[in-house]
N, C-alpha and C. Protein backbone atom coordinates (compact mmCIF):
# COMPACT_ATOMS: atom_id res chain seq x y z
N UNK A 1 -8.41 -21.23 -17.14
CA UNK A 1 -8.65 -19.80 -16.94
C UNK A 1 -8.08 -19.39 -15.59
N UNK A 2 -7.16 -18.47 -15.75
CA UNK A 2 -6.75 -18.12 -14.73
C UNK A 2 -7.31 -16.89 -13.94
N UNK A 3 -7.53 -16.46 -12.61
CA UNK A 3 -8.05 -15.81 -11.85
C UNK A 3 -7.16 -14.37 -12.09
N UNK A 4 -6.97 -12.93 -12.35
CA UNK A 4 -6.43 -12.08 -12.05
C UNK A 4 -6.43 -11.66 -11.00
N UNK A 5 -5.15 -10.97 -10.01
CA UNK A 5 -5.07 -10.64 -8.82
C UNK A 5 -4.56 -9.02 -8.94
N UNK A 6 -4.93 -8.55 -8.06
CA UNK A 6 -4.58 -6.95 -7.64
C UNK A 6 -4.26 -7.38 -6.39
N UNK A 7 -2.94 -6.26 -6.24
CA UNK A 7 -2.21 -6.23 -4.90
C UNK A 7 -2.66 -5.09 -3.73
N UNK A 8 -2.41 -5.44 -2.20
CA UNK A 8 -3.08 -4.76 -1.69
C UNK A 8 -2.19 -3.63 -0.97
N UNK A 9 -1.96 -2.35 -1.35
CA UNK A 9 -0.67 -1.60 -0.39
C UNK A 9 -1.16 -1.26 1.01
N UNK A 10 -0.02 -1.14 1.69
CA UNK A 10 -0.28 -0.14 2.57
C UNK A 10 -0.41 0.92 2.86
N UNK A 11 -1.09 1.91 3.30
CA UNK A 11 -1.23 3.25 2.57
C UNK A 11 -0.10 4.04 3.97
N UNK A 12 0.70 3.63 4.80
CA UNK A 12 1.48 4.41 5.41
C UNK A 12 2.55 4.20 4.99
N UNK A 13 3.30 2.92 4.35
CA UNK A 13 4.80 2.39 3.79
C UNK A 13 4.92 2.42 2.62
N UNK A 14 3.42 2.18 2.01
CA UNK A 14 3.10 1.38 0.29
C UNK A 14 3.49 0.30 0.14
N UNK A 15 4.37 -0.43 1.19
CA UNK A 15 4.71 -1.87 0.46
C UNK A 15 3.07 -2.99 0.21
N UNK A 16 3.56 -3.64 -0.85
CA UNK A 16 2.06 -4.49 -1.14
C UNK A 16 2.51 -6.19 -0.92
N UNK A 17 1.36 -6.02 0.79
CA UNK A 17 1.65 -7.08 1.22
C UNK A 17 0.59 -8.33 0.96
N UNK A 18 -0.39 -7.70 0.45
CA UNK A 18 -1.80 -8.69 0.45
C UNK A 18 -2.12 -8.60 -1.09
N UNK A 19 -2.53 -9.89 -1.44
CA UNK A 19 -3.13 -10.02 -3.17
C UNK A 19 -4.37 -10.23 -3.03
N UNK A 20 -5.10 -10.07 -3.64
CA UNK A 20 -6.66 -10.49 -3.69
C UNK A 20 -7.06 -10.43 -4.91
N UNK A 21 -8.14 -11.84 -5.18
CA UNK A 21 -8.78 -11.94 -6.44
C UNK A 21 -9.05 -10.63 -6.93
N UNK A 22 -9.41 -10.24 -8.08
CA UNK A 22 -9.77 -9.16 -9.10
C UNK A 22 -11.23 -9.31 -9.58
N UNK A 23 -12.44 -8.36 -8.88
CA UNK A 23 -13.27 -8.51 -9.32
C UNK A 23 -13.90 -7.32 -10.32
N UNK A 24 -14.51 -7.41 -11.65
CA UNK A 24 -15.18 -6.20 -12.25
C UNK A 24 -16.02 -5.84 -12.02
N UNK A 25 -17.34 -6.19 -10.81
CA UNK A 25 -17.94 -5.34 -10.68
C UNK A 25 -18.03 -4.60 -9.50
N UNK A 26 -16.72 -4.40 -9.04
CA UNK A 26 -16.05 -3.43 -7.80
C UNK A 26 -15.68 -2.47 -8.41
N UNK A 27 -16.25 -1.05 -8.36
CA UNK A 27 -15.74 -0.26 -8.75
C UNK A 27 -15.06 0.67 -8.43
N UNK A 28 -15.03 0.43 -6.81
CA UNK A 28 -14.38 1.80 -5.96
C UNK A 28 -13.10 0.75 -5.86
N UNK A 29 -12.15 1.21 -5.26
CA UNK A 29 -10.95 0.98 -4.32
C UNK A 29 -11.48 0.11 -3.34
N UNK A 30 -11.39 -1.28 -2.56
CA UNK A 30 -11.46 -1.31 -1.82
C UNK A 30 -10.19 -1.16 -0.64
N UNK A 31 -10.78 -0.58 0.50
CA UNK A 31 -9.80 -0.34 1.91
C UNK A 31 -10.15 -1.41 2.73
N UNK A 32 -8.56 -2.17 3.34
CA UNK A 32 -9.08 -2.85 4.67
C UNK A 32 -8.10 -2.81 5.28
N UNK A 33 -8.41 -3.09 6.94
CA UNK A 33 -7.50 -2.66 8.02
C UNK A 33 -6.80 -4.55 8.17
N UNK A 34 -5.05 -3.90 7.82
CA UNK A 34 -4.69 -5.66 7.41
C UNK A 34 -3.29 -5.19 8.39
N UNK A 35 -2.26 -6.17 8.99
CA UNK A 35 -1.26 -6.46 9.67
C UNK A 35 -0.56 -5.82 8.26
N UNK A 36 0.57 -4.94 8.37
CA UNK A 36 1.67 -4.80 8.09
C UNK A 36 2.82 -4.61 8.28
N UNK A 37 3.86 -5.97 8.07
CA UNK A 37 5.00 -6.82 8.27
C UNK A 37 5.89 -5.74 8.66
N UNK A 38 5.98 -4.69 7.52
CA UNK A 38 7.03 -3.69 7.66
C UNK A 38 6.79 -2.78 8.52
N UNK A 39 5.79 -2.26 8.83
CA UNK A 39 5.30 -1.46 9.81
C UNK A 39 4.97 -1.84 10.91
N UNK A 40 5.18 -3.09 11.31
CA UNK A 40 4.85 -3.52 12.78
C UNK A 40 3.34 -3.23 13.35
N UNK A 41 2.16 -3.18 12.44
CA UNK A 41 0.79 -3.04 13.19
C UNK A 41 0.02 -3.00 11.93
N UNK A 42 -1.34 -2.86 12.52
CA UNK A 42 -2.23 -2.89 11.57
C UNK A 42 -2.64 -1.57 11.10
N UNK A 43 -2.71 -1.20 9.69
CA UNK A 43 -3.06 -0.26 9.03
C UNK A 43 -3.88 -0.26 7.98
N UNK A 44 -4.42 0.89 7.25
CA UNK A 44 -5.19 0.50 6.26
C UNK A 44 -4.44 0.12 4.76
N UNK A 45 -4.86 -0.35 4.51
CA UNK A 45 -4.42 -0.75 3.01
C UNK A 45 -5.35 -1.22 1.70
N UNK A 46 -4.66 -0.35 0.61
CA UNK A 46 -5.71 -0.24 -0.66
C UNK A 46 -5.37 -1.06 -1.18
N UNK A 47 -6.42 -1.26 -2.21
CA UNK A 47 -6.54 -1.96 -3.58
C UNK A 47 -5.66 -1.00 -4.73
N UNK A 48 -4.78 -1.92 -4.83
CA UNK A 48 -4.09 -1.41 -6.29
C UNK A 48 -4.90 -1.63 -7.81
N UNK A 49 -4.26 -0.86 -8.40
CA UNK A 49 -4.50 -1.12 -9.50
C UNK A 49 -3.50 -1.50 -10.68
């Protein structure tokens, strides 16, 4: 059984630099403040869908 992953964007570039397990009983978006590569700093970045 394999684990499903959702990717995590950045919400100032959109590139999706972070994956994270896929859980169902998360129902909002989660946001977290993560390093992004392309943007040179830390920003927030969502949970895709």
């Amino acid at each position: 059984m394999s684990v499903r992953k959702v990717a995590m964007a950045c919400s100032v570039c959109g590139h999706r630099n972070y994956f994270i397990p896929e859980k169902k009983e998360r129902t909002e978006r989660l946001t977290l403040n993560k390093f992004c590569k392309y943007c040179g700093k830390v920003t927030p970045h969502q949970e895709t869908r």
